[in-house]
Every structure is written in C-alpha cells, then in structure tokens.
C-alpha atoms as a PDB file:
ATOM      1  CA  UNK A   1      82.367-131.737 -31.865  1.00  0.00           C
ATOM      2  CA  UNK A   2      81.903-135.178 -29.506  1.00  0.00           C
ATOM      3  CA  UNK A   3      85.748-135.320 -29.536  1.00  0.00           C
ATOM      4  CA  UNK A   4      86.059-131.536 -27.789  1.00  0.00           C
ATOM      5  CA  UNK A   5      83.636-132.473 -25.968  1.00  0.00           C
ATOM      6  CA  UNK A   6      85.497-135.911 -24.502  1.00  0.00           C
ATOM      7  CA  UNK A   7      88.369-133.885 -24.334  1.00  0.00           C
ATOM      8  CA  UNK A   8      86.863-131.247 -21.793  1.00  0.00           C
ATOM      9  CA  UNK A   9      84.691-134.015 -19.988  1.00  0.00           C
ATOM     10  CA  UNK A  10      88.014-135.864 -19.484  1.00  0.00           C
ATOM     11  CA  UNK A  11      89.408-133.449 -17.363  1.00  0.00           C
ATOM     12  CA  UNK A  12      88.304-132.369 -13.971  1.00  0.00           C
ATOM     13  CA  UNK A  13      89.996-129.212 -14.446  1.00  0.00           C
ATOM     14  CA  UNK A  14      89.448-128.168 -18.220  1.00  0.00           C
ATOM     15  CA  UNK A  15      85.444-128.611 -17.051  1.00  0.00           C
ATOM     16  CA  UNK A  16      86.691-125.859 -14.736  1.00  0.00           C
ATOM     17  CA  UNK A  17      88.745-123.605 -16.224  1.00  0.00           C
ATOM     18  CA  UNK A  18      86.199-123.642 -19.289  1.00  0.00           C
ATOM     19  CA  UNK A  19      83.429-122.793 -16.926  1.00  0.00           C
ATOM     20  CA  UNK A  20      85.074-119.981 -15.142  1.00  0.00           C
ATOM     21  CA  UNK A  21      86.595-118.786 -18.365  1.00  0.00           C
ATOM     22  CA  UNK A  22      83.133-116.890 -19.210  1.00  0.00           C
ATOM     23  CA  UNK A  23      84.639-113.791 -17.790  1.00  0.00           C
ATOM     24  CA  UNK A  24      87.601-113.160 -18.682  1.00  0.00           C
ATOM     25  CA  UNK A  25      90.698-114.545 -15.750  1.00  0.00           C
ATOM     26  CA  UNK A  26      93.933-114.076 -15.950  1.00  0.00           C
ATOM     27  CA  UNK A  27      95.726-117.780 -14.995  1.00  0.00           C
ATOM     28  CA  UNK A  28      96.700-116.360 -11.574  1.00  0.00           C
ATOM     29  CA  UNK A  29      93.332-115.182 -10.849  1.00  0.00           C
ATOM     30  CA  UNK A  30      91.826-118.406 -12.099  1.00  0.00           C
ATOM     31  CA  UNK A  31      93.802-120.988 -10.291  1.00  0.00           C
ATOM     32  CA  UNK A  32      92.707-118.839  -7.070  1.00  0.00           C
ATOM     33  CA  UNK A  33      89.232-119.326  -7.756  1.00  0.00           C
ATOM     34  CA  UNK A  34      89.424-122.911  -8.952  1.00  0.00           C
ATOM     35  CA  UNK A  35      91.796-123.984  -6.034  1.00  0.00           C
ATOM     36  CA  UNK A  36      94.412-125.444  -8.173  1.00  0.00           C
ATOM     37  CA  UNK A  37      98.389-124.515  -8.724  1.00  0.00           C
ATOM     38  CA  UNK A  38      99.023-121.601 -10.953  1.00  0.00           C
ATOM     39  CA  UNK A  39     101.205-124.003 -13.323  1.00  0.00           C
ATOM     40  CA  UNK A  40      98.004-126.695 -13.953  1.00  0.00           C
ATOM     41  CA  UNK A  41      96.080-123.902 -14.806  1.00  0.00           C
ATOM     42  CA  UNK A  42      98.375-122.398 -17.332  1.00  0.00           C
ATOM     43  CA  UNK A  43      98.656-125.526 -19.061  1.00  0.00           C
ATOM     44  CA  UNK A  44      95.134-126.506 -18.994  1.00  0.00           C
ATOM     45  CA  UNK A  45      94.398-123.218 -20.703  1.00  0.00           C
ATOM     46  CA  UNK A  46      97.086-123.944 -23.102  1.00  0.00           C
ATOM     47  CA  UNK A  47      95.444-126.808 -24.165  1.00  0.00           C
ATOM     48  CA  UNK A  48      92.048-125.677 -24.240  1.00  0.00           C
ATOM     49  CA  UNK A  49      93.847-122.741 -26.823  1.00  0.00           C
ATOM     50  CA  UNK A  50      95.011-125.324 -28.566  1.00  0.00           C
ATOM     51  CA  UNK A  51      91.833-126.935 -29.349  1.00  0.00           C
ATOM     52  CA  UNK A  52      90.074-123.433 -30.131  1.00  0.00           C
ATOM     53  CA  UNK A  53      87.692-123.440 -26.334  1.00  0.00           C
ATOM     54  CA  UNK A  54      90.036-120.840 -25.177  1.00  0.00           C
ATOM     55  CA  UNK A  55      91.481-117.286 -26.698  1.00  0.00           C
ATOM     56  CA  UNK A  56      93.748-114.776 -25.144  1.00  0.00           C
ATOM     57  CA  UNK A  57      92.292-111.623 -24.781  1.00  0.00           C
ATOM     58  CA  UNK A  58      96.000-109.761 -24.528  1.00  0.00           C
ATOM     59  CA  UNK A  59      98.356-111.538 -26.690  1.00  0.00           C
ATOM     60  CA  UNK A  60     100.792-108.699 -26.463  1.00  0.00           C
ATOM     61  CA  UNK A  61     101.080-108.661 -23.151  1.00  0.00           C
ATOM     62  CA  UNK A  62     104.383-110.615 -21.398  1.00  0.00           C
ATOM     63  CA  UNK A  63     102.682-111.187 -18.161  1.00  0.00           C
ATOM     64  CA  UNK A  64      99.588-111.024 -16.469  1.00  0.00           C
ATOM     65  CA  UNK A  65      97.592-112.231 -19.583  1.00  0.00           C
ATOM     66  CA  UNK A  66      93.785-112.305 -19.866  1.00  0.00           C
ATOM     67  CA  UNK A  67      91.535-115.208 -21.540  1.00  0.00           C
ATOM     68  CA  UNK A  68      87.723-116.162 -22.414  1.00  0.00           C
ATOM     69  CA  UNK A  69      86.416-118.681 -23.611  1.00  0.00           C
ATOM     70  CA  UNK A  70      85.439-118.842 -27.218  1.00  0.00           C
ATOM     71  CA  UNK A  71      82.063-119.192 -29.046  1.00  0.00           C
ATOM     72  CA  UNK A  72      82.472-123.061 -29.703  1.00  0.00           C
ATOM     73  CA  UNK A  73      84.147-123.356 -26.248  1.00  0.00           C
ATOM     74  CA  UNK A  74      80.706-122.133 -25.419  1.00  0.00           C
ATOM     75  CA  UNK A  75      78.710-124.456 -27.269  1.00  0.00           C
ATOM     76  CA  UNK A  76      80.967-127.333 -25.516  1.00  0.00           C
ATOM     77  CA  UNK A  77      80.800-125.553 -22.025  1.00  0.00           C
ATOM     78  CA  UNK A  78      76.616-125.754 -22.798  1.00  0.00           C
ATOM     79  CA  UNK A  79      76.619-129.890 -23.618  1.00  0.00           C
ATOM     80  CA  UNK A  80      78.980-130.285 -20.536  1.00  0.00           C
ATOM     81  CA  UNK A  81      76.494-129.024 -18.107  1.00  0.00           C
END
C-alpha cells in the first residue's frame, strides 16, 4: 500500500490525473482540465493502469477511451489528500 502510495505522491501529475479520475475523463478531456499535453496524460494513466489506481471504462473502444479510478486508487487518492 505505502509503495502506491510513493508512487502517486512522486508525481505531480499522477496526484492529478488520480484526483480528476473520480469521474470518468477521457485522456483528451483530462489533459484539458489538468493543463498538461495529451501524450503525459496518456502515459500517466497508463501507469496508474498498470499499478491497478486506474481502469478503462471502454476497453473496446479504438479511440476516445474513458477511465476511473479504481476502488484502491481510491483508498490511495484518500491518504494523498
């Protein structure tokens, strides 16, 4: 848990996209809102996937993809703030 929780704190940006993640963004509409390019948004989501904090919503879909976050990216999300 303290090691997801590093890994989020680390990162001024996965802090972010975690946080704004609550509704569900696709990573166009997220990097708008967070003020940062589309492509360090993608890949901060990736990552956050990757570690389980992050699920996409519409895995079929090619483009235009939606994610949340997921319950233990909300338990991190709570000891971040």
């Amino acid at each position: 848990m303290y090691e997801l929780l590093s890994f989020v704190t680390r990162g001024k940006v996965r802090k972010l996209v975690l946080s704004n993640l609550v509704k569900p963004h696709t990573p166009t509409e997220l990097s708008q809102i967070i003020k940062t390019h589309r492509s360090t948004t993608s890949r901060t989501i990736l990552a956050l996937q990757g570690k389980g904090l992050v699920k996409c919503i519409t895995p079929k879909e090619r483009m235009g993809r939606y994610y949340k976050i997921t319950s233990l990216g909300k338990k991190i999300l709570k000891k971040v703030k």
